[in-house]
N, C-alpha and C. Protein backbone atom coordinates (compact mmCIF):
# COMPACT_ATOMS: atom_id res chain seq x y z
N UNK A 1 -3.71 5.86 16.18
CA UNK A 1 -3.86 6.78 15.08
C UNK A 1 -3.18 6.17 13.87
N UNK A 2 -3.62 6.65 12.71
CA UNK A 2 -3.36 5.96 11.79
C UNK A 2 -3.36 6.71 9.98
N UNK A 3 -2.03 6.24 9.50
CA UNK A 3 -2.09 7.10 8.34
C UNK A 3 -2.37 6.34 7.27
N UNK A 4 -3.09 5.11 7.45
CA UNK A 4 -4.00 4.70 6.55
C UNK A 4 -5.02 5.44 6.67
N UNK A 5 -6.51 5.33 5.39
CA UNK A 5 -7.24 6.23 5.86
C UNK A 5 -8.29 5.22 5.44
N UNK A 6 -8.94 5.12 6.64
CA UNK A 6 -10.13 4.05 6.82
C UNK A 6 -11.44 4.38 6.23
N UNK A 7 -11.52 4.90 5.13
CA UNK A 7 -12.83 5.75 5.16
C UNK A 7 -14.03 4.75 4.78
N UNK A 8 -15.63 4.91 5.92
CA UNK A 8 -16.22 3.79 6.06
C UNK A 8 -17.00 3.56 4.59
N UNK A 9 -17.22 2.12 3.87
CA UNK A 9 -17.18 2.26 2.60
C UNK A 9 -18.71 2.59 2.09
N UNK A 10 -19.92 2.55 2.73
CA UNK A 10 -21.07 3.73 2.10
C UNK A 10 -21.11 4.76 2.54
N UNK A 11 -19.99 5.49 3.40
CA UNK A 11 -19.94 6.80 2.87
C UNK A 11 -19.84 7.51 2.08
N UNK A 12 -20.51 8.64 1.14
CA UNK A 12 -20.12 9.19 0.19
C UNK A 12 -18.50 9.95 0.36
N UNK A 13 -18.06 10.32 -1.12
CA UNK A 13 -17.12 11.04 -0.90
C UNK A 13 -17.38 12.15 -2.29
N UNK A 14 -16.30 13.35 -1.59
CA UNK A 14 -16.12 14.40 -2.17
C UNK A 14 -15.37 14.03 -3.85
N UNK A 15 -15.94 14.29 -4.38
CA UNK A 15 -14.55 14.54 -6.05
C UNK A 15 -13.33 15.48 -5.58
N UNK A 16 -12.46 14.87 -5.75
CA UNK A 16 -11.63 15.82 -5.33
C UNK A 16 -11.26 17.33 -5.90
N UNK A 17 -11.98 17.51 -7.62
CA UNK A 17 -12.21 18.41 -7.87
C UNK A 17 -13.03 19.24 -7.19
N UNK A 18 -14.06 18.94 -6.33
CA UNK A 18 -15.40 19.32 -5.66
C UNK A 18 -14.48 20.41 -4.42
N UNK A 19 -13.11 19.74 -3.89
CA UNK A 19 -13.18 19.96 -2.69
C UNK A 19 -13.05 21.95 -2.95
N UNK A 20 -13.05 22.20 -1.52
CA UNK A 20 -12.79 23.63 -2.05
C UNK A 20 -11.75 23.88 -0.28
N UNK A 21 -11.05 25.35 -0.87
CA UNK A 21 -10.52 25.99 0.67
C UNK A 21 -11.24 26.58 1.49
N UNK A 22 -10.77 26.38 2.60
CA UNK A 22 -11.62 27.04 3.32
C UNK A 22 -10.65 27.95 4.10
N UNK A 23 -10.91 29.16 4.64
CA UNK A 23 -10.21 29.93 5.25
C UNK A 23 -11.08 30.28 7.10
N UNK A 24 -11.82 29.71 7.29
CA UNK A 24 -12.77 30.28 8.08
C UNK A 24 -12.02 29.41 9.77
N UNK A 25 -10.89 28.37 9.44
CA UNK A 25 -10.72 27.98 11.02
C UNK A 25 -8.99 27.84 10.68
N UNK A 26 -8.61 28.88 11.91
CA UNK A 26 -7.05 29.23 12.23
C UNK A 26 -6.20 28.10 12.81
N UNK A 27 -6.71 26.94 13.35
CA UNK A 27 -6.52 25.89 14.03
C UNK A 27 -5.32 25.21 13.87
N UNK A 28 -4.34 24.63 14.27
CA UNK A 28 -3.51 23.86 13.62
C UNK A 28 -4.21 22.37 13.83
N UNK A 29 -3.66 21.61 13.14
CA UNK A 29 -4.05 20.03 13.05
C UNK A 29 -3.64 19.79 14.31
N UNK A 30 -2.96 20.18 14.80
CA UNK A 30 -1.97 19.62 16.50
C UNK A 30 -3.27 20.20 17.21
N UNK A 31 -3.57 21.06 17.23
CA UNK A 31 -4.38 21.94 17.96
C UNK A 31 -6.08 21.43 17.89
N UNK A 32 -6.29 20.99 16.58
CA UNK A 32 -7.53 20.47 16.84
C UNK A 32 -7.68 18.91 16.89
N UNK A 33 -6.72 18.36 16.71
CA UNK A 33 -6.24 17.09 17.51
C UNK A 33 -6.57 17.08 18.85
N UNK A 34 -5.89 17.73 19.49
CA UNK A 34 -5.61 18.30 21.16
C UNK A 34 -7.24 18.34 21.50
N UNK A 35 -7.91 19.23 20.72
CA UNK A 35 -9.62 19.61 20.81
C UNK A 35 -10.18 18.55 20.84
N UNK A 36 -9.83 17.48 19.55
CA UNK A 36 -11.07 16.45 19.28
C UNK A 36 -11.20 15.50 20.30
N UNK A 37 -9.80 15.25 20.95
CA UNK A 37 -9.19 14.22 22.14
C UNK A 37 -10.14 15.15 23.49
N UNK A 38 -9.86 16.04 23.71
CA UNK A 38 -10.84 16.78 24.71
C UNK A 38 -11.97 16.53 24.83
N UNK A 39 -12.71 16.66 23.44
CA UNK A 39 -14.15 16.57 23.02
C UNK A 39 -14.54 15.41 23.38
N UNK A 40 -13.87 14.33 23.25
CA UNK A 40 -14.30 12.63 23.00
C UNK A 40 -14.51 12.22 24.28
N UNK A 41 -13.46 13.18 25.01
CA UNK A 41 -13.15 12.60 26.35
C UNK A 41 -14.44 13.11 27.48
N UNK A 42 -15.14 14.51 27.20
CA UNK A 42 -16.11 14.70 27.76
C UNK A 42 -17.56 13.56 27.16
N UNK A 43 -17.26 13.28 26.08
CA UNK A 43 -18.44 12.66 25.85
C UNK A 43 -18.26 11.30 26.19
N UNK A 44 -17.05 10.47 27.45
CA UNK A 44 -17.08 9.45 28.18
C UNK A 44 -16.64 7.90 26.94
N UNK A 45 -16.02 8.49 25.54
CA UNK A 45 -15.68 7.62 24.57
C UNK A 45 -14.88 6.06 25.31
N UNK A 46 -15.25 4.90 25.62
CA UNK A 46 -13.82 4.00 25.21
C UNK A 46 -12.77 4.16 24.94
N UNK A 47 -13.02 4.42 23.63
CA UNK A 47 -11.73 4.13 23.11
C UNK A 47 -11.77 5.55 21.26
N UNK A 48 -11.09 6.04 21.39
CA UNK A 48 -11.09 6.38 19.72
C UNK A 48 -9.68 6.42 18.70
N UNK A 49 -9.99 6.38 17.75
CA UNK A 49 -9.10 6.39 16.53
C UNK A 49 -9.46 7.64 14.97
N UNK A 50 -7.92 8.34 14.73
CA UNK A 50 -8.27 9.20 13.77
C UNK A 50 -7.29 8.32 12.93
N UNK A 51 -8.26 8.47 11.51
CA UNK A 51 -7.77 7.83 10.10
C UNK A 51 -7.51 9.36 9.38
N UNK A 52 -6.26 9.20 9.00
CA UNK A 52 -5.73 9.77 7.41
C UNK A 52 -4.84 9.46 6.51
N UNK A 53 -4.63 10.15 5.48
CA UNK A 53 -3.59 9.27 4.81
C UNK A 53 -2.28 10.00 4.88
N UNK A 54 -2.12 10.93 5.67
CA UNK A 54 -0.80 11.39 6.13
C UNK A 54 -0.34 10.42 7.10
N UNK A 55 0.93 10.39 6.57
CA UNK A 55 2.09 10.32 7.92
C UNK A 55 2.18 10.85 9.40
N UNK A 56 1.85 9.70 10.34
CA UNK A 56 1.67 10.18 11.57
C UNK A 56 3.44 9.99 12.02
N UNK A 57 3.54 10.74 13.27
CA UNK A 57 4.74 11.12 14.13
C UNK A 57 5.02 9.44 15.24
N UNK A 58 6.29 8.76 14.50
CA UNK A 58 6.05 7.50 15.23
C UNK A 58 6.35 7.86 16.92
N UNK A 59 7.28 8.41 17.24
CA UNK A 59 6.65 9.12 18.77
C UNK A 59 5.68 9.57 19.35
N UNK A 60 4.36 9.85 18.71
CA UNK A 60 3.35 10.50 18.82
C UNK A 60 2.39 9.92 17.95
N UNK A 61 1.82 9.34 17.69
CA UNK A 61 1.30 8.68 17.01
C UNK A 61 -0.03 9.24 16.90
N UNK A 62 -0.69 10.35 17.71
CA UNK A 62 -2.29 10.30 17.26
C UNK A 62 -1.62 11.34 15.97
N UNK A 63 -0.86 12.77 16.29
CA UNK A 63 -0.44 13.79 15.21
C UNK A 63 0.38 13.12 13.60
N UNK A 64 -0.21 13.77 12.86
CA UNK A 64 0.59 13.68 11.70
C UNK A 64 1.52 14.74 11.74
N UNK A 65 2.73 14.22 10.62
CA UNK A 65 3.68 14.91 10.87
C UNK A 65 3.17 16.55 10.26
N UNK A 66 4.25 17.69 10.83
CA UNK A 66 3.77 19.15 10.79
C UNK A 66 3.60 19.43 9.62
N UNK A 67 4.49 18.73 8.85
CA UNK A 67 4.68 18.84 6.98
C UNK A 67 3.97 18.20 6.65
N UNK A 68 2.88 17.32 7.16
CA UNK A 68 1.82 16.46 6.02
C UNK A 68 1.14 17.19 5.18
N UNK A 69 1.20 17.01 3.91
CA UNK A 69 0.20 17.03 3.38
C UNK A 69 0.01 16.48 1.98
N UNK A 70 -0.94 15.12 2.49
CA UNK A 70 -1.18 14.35 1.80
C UNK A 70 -1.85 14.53 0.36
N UNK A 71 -2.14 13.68 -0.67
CA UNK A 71 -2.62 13.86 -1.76
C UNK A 71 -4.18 13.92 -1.79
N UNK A 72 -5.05 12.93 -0.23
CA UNK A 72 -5.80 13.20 -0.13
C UNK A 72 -6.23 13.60 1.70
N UNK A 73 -6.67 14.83 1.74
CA UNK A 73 -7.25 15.36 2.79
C UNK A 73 -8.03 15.40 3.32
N UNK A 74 -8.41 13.83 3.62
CA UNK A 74 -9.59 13.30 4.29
C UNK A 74 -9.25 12.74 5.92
N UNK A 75 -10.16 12.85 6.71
CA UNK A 75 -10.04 12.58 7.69
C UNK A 75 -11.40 12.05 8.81
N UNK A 76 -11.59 10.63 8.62
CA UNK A 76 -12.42 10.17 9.85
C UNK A 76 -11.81 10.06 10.95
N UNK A 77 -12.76 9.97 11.85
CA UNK A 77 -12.70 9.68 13.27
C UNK A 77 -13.92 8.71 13.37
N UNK A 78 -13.65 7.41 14.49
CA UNK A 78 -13.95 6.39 15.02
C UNK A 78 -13.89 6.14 16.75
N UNK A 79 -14.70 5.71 17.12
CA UNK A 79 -15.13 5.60 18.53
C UNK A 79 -16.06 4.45 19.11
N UNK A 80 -15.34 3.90 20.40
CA UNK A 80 -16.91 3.28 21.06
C UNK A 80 -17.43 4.20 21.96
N UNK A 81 -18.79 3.66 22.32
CA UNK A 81 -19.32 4.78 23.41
C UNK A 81 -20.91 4.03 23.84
N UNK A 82 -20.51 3.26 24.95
CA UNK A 82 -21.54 2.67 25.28
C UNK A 82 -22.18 1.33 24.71
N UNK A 83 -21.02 0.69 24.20
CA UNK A 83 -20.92 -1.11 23.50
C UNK A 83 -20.84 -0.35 22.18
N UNK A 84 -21.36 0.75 21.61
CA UNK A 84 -21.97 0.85 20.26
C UNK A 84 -20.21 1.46 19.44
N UNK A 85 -20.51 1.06 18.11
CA UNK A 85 -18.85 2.18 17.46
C UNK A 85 -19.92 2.92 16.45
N UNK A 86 -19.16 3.78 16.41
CA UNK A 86 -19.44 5.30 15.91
C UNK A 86 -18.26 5.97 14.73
N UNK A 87 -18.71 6.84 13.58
CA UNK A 87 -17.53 6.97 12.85
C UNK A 87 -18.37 8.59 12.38
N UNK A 88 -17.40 9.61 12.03
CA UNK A 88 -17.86 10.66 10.88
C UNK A 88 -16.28 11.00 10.44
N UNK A 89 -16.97 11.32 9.04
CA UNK A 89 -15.70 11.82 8.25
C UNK A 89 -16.13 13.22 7.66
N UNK A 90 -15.05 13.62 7.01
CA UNK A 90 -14.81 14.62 6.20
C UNK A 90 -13.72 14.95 5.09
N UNK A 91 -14.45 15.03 3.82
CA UNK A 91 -13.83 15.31 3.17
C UNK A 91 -13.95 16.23 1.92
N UNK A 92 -14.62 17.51 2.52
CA UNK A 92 -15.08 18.31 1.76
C UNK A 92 -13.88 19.41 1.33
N UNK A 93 -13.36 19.55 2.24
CA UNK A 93 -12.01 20.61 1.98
C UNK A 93 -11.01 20.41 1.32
N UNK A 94 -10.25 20.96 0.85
CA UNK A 94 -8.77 20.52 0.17
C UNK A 94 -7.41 20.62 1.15
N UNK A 95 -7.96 21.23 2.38
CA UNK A 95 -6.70 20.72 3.33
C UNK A 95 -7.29 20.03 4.39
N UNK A 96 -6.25 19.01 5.01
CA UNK A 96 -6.57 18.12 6.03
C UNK A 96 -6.80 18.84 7.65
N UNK A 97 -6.23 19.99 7.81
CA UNK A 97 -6.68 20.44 8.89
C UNK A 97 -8.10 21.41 9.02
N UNK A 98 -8.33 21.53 7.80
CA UNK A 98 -9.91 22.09 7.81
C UNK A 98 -10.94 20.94 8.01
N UNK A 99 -10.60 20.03 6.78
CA UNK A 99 -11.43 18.30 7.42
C UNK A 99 -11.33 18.22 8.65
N UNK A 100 -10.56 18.47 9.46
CA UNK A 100 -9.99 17.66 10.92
C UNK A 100 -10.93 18.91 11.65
N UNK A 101 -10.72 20.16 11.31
CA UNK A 101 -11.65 20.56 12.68
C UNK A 101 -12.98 20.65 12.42
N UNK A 102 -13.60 20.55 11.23
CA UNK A 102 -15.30 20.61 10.71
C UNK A 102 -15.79 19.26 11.48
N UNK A 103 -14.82 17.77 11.48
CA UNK A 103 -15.30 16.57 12.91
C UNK A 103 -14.87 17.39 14.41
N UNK A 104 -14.53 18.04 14.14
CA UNK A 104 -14.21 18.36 16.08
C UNK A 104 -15.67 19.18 16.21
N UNK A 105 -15.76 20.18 15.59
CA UNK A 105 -16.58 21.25 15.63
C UNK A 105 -18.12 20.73 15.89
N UNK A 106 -18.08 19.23 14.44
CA UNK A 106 -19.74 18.44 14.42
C UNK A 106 -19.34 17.46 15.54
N UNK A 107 -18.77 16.99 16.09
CA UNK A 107 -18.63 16.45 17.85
C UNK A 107 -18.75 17.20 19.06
N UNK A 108 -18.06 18.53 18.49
CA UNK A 108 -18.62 19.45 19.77
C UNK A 108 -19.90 19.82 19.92
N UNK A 109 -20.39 20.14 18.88
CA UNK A 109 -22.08 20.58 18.42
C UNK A 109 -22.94 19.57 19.29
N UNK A 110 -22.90 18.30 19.12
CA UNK A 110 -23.90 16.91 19.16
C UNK A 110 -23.34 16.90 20.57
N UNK A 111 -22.08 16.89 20.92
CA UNK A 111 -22.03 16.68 22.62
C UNK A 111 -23.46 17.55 23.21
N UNK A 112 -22.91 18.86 23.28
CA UNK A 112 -23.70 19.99 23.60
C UNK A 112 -25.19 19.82 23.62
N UNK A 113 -26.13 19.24 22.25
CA UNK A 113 -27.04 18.96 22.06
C UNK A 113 -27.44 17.76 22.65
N UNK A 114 -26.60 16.60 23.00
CA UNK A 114 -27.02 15.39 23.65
C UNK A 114 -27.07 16.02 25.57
N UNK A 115 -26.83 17.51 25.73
CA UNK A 115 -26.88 17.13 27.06
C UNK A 115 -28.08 18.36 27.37
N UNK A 116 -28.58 18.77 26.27
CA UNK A 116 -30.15 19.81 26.36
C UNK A 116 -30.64 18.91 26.89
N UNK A 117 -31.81 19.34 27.51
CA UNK A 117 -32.77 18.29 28.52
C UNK A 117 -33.99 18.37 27.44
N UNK A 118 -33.65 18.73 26.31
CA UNK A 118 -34.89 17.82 25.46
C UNK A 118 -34.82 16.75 24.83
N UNK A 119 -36.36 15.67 25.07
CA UNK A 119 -36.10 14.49 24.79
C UNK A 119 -36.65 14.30 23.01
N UNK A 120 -35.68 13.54 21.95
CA UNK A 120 -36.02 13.40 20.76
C UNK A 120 -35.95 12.12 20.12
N UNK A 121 -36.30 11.22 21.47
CA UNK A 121 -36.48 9.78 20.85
C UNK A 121 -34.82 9.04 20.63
N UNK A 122 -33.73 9.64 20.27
CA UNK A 122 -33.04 8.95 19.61
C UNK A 122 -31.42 9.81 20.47
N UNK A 123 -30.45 9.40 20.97
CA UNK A 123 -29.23 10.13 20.91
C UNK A 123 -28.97 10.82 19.68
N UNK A 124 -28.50 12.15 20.05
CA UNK A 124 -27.88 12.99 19.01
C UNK A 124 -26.51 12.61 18.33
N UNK A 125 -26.16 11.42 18.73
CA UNK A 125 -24.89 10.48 17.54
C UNK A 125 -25.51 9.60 17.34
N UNK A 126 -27.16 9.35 16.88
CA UNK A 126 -27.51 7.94 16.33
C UNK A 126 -27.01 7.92 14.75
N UNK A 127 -26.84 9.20 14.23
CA UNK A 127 -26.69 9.20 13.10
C UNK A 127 -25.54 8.77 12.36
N UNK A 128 -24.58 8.70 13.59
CA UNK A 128 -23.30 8.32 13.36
C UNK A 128 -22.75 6.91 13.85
N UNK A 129 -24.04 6.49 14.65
CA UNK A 129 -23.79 4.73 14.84
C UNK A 129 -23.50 3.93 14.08
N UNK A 130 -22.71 2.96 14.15
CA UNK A 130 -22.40 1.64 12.35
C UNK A 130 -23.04 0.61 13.27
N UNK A 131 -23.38 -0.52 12.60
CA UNK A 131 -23.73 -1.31 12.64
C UNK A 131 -23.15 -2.43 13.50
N UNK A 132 -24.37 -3.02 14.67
CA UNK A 132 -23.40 -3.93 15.44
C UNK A 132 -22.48 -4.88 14.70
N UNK A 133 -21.12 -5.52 15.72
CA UNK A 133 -20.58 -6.43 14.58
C UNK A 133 -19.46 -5.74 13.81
N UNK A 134 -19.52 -4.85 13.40
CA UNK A 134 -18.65 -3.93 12.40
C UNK A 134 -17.84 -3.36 12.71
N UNK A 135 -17.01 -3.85 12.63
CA UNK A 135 -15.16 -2.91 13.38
C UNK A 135 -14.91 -1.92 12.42
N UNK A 136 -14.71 -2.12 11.19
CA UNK A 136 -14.66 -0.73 10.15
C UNK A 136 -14.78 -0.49 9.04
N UNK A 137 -15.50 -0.97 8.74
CA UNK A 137 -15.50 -1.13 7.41
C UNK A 137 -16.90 -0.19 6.75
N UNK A 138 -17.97 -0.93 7.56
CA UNK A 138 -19.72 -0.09 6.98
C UNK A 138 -19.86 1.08 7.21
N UNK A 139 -21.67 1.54 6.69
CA UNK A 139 -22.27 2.43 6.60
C UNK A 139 -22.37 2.87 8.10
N UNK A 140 -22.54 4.26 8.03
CA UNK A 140 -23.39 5.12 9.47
C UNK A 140 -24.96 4.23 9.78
N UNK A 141 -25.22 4.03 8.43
CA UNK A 141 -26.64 3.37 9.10
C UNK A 141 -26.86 1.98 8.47
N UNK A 142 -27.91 1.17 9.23
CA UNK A 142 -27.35 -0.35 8.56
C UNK A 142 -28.17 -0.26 7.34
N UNK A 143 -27.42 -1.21 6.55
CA UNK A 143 -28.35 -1.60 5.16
C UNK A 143 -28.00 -2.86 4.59
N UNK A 144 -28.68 -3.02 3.67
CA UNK A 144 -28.14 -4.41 2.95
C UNK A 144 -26.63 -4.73 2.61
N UNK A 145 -26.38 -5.96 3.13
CA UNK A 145 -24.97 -5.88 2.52
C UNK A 145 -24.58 -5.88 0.78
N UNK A 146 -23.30 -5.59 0.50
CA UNK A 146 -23.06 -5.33 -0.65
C UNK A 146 -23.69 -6.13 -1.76
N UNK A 147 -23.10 -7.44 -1.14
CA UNK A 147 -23.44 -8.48 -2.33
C UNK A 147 -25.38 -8.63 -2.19
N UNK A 148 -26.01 -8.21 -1.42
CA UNK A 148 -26.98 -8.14 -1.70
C UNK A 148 -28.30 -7.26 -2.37
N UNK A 149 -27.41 -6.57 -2.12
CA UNK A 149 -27.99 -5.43 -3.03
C UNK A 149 -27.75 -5.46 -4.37
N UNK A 150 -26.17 -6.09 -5.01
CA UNK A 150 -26.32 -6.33 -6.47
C UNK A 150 -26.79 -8.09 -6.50
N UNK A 151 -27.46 -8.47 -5.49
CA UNK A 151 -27.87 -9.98 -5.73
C UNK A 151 -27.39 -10.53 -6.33
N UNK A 152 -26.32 -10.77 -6.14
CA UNK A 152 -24.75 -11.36 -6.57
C UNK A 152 -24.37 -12.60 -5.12
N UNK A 153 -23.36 -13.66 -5.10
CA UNK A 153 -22.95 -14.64 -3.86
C UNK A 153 -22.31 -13.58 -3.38
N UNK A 154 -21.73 -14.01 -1.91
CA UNK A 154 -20.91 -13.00 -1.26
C UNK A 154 -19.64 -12.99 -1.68
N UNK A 155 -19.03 -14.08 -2.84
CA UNK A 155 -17.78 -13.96 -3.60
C UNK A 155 -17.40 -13.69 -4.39
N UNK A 156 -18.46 -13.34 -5.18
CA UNK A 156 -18.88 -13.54 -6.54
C UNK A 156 -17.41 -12.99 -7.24
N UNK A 157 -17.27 -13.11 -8.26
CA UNK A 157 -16.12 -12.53 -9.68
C UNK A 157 -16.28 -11.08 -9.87
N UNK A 158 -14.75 -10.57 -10.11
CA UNK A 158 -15.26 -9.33 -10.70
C UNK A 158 -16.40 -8.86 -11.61
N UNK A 159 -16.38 -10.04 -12.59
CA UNK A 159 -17.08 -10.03 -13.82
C UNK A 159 -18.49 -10.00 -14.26
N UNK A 160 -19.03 -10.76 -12.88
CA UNK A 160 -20.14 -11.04 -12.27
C UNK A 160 -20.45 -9.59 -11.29
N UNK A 161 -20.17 -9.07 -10.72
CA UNK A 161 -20.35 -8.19 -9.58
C UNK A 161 -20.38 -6.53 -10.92
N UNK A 162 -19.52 -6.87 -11.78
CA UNK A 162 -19.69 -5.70 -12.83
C UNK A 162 -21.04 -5.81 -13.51
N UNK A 163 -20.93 -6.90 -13.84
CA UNK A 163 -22.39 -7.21 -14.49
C UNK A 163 -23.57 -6.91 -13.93
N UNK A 164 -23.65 -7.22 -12.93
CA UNK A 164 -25.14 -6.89 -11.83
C UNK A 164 -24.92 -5.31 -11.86
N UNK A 165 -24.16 -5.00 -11.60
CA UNK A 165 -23.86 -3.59 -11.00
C UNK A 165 -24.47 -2.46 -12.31
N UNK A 166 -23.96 -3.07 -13.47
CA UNK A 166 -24.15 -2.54 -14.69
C UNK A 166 -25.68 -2.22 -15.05
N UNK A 167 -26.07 -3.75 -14.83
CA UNK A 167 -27.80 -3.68 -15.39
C UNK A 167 -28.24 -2.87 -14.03
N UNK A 168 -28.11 -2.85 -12.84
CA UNK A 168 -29.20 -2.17 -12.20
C UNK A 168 -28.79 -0.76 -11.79
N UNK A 169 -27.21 -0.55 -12.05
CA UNK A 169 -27.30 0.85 -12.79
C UNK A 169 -28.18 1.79 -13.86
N UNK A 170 -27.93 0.60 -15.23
CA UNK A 170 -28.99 1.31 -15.70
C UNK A 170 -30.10 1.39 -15.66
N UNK A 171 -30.69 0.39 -14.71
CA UNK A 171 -32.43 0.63 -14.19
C UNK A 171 -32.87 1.38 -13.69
N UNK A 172 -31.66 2.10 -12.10
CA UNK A 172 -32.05 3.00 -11.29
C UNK A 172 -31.31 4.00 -11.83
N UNK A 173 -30.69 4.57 -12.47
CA UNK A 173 -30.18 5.83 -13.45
C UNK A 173 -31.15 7.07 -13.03
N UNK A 174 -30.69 8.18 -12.84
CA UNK A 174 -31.51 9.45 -12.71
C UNK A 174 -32.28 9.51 -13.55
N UNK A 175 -31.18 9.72 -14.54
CA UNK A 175 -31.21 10.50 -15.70
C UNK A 175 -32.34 9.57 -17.09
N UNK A 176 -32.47 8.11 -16.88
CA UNK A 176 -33.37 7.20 -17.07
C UNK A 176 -34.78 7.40 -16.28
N UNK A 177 -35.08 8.18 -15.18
CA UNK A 177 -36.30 7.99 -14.06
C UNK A 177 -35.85 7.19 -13.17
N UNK A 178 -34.94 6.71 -13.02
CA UNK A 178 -34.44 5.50 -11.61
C UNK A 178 -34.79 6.52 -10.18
N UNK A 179 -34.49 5.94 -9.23
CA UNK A 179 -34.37 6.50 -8.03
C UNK A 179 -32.88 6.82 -7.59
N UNK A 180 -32.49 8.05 -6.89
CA UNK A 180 -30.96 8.50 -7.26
C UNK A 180 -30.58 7.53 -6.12
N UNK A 181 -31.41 7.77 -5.16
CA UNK A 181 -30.63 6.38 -3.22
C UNK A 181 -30.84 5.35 -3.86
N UNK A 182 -31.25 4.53 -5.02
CA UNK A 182 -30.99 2.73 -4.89
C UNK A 182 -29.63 3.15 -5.89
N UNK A 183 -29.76 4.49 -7.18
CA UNK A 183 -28.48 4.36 -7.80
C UNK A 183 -27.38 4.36 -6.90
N UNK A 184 -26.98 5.38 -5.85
CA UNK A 184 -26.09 5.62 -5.16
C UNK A 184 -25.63 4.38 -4.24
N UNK A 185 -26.41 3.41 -3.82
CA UNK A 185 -26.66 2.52 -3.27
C UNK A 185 -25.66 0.76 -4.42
N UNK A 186 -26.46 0.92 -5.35
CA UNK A 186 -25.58 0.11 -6.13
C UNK A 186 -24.29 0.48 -6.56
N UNK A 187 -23.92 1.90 -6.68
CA UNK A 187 -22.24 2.42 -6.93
C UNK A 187 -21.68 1.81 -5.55
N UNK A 188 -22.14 2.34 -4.49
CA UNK A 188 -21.67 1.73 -3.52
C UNK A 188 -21.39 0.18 -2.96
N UNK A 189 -22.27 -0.78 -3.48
CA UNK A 189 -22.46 -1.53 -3.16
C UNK A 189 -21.07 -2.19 -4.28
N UNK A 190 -20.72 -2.00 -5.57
CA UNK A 190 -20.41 -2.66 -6.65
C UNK A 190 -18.88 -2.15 -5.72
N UNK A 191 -18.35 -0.96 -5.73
CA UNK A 191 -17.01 -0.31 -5.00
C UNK A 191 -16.67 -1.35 -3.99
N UNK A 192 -17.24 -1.61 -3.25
CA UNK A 192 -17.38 -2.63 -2.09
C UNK A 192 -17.00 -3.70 -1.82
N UNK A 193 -17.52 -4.30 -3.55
CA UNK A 193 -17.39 -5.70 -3.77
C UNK A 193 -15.95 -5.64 -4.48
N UNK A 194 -15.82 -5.08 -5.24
CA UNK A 194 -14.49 -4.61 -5.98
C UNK A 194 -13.08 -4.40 -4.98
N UNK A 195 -13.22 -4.27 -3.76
CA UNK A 195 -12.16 -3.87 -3.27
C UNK A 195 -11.42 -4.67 -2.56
């Protein structure tokens, strides 16, 4: 466990103005910790890991400490399960234990649904598969890598990687007629390269 917070980098994220409270789960973070570790464990996981940017308990290491609360209240979870790694986050809320049980809750859901005896072509966590190869860093689903999408080298300069990023920003622009997934796609891709 870990109070860095790994969050995978084409995932979108919340504005933190965006986030909002939620009052709807009584849970403590210990408590849906305790849950998510339950959850993972029926669904036969390897191995898993929770990212946040609180301070975890160096005796205890999956819990953050009881007083966390960090500046940002985000929280993925990461897993293997069957050769493949797997990640979902959350960061819609403004506290970290509402993030933390909305992944227990969408893990409990998809367990449940992966064991209906209807067949839909695909496991009910394909959506949450990353890409072979990828310890932690990518998308839920594969895509072009960064530097290729702003068709930029894979080293390229800040200066250079701003530049690309810039012009095909303003090509794919909404608000120009662009398409909003290649815009969202190049923010992402330029963040990426930048970091």
């Amino acid at each position: 466990m870990s109070s860095d917070l790994d969050w995978p980098t084409q995932f979108d994220r919340t504005d933190p103005a965006e986030r909002t409270p939620n009052n709807q789960f009584g849970a403590t973070v210990r408590e849906t910790i305790d849950d998510l570790e339950t959850e993972l464990d029926r669904l036969g996981v390897d191995n898993w890991r929770l990212s946040t940017a609180a301070s975890h308990q160096k005796m205890n290491p999956k819990y953050p400490y009881a007083d966390a609360n960090p500046d940002d209240p985000s929280a993925v979870v990461r897993w293997r399960m069957d050769g493949a790694q797997y990640a979902v986050a959350c960061d819609a809320y403004s506290r970290l234990r509402d993030n933390l049980r909305t992944l227990y809750l969408y893990i409990q859901e998809k367990r449940k649904m992966e064991k209906r005896p209807v067949e839909t072509g695909e496991s009910e966590f394909a959506n949450a598969r990353l890409p072979p190869g990828d310890a932690a860093t990518e998308a839920v689903v594969a895509r072009e890598p960064p530097h290729e999408v702003l068709d930029v080298a894979p080293g390229a300069d800040e200066a250079v990687v701003k530049a690309a990023a810039r012009q095909l920003k303003k090509k794919h622009h909404p608000d120009a007629g662009g398409d909003e997934s290649l815009f969202k796609r190049v923010v992402s891709a330029e963040e990426a390269m930048l970091r």
